[in-house]
C-alpha atoms as a PDB file:
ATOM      1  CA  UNK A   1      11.500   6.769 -30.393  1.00  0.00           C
ATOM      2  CA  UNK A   2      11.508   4.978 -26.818  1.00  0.00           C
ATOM      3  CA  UNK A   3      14.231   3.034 -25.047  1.00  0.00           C
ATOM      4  CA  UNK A   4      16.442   0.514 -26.140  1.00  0.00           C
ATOM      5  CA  UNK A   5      14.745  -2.486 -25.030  1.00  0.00           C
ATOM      6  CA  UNK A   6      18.422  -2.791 -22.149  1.00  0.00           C
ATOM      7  CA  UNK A   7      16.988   0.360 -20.982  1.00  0.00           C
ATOM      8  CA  UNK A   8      13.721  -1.442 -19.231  1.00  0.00           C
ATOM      9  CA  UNK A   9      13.676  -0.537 -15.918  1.00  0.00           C
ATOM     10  CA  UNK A  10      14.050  -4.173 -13.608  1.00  0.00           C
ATOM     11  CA  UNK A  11      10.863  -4.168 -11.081  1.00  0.00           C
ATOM     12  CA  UNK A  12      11.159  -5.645  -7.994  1.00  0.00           C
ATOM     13  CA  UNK A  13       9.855  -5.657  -4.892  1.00  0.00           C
ATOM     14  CA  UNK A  14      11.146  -6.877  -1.329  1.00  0.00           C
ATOM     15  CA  UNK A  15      10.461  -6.114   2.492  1.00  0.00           C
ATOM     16  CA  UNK A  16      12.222  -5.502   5.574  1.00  0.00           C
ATOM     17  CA  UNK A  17      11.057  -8.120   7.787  1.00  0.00           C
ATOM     18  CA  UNK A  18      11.108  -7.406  11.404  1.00  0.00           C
ATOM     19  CA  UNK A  19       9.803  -9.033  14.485  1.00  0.00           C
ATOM     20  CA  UNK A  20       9.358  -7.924  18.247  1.00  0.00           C
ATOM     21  CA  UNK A  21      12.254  -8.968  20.359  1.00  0.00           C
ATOM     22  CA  UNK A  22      12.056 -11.797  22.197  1.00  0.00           C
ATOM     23  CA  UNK A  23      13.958  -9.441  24.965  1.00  0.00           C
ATOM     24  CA  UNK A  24      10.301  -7.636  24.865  1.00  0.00           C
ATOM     25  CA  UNK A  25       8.250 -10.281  26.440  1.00  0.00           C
ATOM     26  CA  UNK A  26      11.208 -10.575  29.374  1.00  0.00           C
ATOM     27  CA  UNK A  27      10.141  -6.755  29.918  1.00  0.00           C
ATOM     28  CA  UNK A  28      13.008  -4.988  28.022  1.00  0.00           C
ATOM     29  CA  UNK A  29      11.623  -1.892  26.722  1.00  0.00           C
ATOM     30  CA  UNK A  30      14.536  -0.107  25.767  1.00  0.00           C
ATOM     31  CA  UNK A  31      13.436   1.378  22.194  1.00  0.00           C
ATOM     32  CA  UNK A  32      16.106   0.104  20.286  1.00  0.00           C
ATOM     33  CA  UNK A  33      16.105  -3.276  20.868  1.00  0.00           C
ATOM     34  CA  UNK A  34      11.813  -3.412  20.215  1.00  0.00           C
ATOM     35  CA  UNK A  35      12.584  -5.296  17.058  1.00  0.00           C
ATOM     36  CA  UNK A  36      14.480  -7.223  15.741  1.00  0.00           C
ATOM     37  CA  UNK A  37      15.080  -7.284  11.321  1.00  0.00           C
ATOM     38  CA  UNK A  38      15.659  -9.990   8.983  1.00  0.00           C
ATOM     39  CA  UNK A  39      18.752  -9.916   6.766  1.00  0.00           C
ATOM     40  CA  UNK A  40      19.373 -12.644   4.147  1.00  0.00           C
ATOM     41  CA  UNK A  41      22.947 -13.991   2.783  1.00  0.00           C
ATOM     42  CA  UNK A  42      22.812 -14.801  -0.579  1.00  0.00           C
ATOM     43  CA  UNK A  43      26.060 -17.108  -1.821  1.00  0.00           C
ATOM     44  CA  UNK A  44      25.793 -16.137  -5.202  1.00  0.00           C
ATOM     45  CA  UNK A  45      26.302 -12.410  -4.140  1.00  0.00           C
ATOM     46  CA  UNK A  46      28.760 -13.047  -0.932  1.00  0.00           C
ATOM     47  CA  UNK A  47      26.027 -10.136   0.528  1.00  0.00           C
ATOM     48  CA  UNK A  48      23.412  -9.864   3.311  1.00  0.00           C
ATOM     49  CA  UNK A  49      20.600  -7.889   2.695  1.00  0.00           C
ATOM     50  CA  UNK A  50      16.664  -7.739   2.574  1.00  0.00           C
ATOM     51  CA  UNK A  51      14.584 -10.143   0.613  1.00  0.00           C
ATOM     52  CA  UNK A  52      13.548  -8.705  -2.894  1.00  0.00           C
ATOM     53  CA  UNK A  53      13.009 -10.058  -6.383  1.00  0.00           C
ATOM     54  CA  UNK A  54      12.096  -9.444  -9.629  1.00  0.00           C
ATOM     55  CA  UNK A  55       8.318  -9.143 -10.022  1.00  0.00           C
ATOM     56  CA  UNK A  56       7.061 -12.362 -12.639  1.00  0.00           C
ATOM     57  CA  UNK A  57       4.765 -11.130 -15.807  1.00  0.00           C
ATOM     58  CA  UNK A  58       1.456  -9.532 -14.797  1.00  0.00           C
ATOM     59  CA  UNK A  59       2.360  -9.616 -11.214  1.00  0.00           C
ATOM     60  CA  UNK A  60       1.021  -6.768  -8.454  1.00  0.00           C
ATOM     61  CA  UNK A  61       4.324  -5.018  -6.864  1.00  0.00           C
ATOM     62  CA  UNK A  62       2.641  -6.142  -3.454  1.00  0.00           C
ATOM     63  CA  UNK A  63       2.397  -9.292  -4.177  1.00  0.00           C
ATOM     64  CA  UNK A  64       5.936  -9.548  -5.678  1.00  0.00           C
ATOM     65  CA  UNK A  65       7.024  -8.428  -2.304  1.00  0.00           C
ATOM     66  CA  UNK A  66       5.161 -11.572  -0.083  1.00  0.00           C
ATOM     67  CA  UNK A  67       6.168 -13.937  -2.604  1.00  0.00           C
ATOM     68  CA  UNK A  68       9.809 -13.202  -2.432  1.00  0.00           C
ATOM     69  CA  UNK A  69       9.594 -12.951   1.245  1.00  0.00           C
ATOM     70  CA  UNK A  70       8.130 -16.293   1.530  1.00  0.00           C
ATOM     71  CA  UNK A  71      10.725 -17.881  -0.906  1.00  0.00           C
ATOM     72  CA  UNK A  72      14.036 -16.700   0.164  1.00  0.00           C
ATOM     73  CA  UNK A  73      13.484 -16.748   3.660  1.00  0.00           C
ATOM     74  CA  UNK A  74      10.578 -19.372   4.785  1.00  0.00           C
ATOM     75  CA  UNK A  75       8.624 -16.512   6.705  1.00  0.00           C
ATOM     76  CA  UNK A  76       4.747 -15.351   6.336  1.00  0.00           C
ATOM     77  CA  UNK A  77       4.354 -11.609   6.835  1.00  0.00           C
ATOM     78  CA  UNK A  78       2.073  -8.946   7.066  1.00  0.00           C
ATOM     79  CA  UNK A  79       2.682  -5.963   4.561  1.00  0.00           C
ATOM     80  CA  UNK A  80       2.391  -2.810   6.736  1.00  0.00           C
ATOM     81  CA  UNK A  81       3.443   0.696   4.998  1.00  0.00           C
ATOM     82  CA  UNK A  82       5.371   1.326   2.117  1.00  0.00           C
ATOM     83  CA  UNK A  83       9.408   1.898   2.578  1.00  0.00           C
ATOM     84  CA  UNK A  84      11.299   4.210   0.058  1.00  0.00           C
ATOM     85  CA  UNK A  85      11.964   2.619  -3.163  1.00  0.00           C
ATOM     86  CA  UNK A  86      15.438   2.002  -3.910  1.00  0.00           C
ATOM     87  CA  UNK A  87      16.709   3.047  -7.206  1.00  0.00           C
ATOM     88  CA  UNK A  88      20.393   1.894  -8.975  1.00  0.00           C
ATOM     89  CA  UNK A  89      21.852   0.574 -11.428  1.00  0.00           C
ATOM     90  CA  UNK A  90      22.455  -3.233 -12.659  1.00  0.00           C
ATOM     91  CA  UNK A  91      24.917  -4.222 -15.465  1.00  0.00           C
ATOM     92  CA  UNK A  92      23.935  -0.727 -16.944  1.00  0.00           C
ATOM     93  CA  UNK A  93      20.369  -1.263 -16.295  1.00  0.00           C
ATOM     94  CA  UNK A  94      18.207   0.719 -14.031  1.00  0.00           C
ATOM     95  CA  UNK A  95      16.605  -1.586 -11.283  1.00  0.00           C
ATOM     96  CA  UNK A  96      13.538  -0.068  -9.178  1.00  0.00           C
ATOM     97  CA  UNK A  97      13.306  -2.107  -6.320  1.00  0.00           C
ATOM     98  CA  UNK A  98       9.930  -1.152  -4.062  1.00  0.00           C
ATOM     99  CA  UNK A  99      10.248  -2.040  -0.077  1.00  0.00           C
ATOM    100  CA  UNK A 100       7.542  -2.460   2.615  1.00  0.00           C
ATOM    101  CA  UNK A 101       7.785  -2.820   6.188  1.00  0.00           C
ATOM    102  CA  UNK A 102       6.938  -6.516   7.193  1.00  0.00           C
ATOM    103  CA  UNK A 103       6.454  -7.907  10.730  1.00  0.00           C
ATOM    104  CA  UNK A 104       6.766 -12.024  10.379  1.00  0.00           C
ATOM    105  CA  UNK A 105       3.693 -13.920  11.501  1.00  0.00           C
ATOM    106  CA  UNK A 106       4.997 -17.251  10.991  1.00  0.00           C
ATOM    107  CA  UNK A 107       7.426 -19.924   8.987  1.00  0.00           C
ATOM    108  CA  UNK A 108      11.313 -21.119   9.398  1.00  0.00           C
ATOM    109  CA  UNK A 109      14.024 -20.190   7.763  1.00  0.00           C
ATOM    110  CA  UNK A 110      14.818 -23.675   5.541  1.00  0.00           C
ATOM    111  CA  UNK A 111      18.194 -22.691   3.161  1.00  0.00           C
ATOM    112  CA  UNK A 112      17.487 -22.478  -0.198  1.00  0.00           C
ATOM    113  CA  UNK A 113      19.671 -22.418  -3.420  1.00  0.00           C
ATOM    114  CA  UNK A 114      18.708 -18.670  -3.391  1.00  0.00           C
ATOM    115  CA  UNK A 115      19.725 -17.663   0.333  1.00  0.00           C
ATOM    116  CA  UNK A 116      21.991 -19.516   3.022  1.00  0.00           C
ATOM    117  CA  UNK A 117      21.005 -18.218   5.815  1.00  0.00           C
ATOM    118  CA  UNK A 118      19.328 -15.759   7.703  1.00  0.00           C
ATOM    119  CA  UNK A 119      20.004 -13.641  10.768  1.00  0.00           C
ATOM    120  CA  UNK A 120      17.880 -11.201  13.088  1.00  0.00           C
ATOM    121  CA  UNK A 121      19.692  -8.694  14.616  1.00  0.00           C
ATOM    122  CA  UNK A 122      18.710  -5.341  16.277  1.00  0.00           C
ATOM    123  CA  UNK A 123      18.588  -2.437  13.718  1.00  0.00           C
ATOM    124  CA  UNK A 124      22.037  -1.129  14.639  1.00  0.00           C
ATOM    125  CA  UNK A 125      23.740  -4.672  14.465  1.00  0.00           C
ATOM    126  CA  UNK A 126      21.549  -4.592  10.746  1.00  0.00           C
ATOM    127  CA  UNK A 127      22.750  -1.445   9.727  1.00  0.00           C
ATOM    128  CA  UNK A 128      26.033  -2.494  10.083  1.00  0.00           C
ATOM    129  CA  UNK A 129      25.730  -6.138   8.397  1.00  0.00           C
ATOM    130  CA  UNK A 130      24.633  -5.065   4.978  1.00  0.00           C
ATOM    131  CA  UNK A 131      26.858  -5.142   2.511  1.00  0.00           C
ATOM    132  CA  UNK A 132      25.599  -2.140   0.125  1.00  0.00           C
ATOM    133  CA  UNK A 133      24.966   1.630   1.595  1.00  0.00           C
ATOM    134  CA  UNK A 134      21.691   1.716  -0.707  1.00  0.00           C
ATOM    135  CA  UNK A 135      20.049  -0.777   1.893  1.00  0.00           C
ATOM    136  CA  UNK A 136      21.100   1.012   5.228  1.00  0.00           C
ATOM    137  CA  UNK A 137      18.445   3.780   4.882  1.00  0.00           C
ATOM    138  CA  UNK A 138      15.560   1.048   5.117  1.00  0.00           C
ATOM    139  CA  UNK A 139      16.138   0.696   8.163  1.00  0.00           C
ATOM    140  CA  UNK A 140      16.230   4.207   9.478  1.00  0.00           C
ATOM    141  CA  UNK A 141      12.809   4.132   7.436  1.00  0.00           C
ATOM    142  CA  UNK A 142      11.382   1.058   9.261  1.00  0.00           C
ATOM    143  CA  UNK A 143      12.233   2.518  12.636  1.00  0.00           C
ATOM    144  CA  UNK A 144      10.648   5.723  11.751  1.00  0.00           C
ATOM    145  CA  UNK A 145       7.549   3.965  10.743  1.00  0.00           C
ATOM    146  CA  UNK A 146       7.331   1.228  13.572  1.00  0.00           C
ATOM    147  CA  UNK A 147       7.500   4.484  16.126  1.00  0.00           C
ATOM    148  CA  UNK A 148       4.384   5.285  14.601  1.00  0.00           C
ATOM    149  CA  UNK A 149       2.703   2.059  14.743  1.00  0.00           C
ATOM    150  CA  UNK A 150       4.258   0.267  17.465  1.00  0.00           C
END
């Protein structure tokens, strides 16, 4: 016997979006303040953290992720490597939410009913912003991964 059908796990997929500094092309090298990340406040939620969704029927995880990028927070991005997943619970239900790293390319922020506003902050000032623990390791994981790329 499988499941109970509230037992589903929720997919979803999101990215943390980061950009060079600004403070880079003034010839600031200093490595933490390289980039810069992307956190969303969502109203409904009171909470800032990284855009993510639920992934629509038939939809690739990847895919998921640019969509929901593009639709909370206005911005284009490139998909680079593959963050941890994050895994909790959500009224009971497991959620698997799947993260990539994500430097911005282009858009603007324009508020939607989904998210307020948007900030970019250094990863420090990030870390501390977000409202749940589970999304603070992301960005220990993007900084990992943008020392390796950057």
């Amino acid at each position: 016997m499988g499941q109970p059908a509230t037992q589903t796990p929720i997919r979803a997929a999101g990215a943390v979006l980061w950009r060079r500094s600004p403070a880079c092309a003034l010839g600031h090298r200093e490595p933490l303040n390289r980039v810069e990340i992307a956190l969303i406040h969502r109203p409904r939620y009171d909470d800032w953290s990284h855009p993510k969704g639920k992934l629509k029927s038939g939809e690739a995880v990847a895919q998921a992720a640019l969509r929901e990028v593009k639709e909370e927070t206005g911005m284009d991005c490139l998909l680079g490597p593959q963050l941890p997943a994050s895994h909790y619970l959500v009224n009971g239900r497991p959620k698997e939410v799947r993260y990539w790293a994500a430097e911005v390319i282009g858009g603007t922020f324009i508020e939607n009913r989904e998210v307020d506003r948007l900030v970019w902050l250094p990863p420090a000032a990030a870390r501390n912003r977000l409202t749940h623990e589970r999304d603070r390791p992301l960005i220990d994981a993007l900084i990992r991964t943008l020392g390796n790329i950057t």
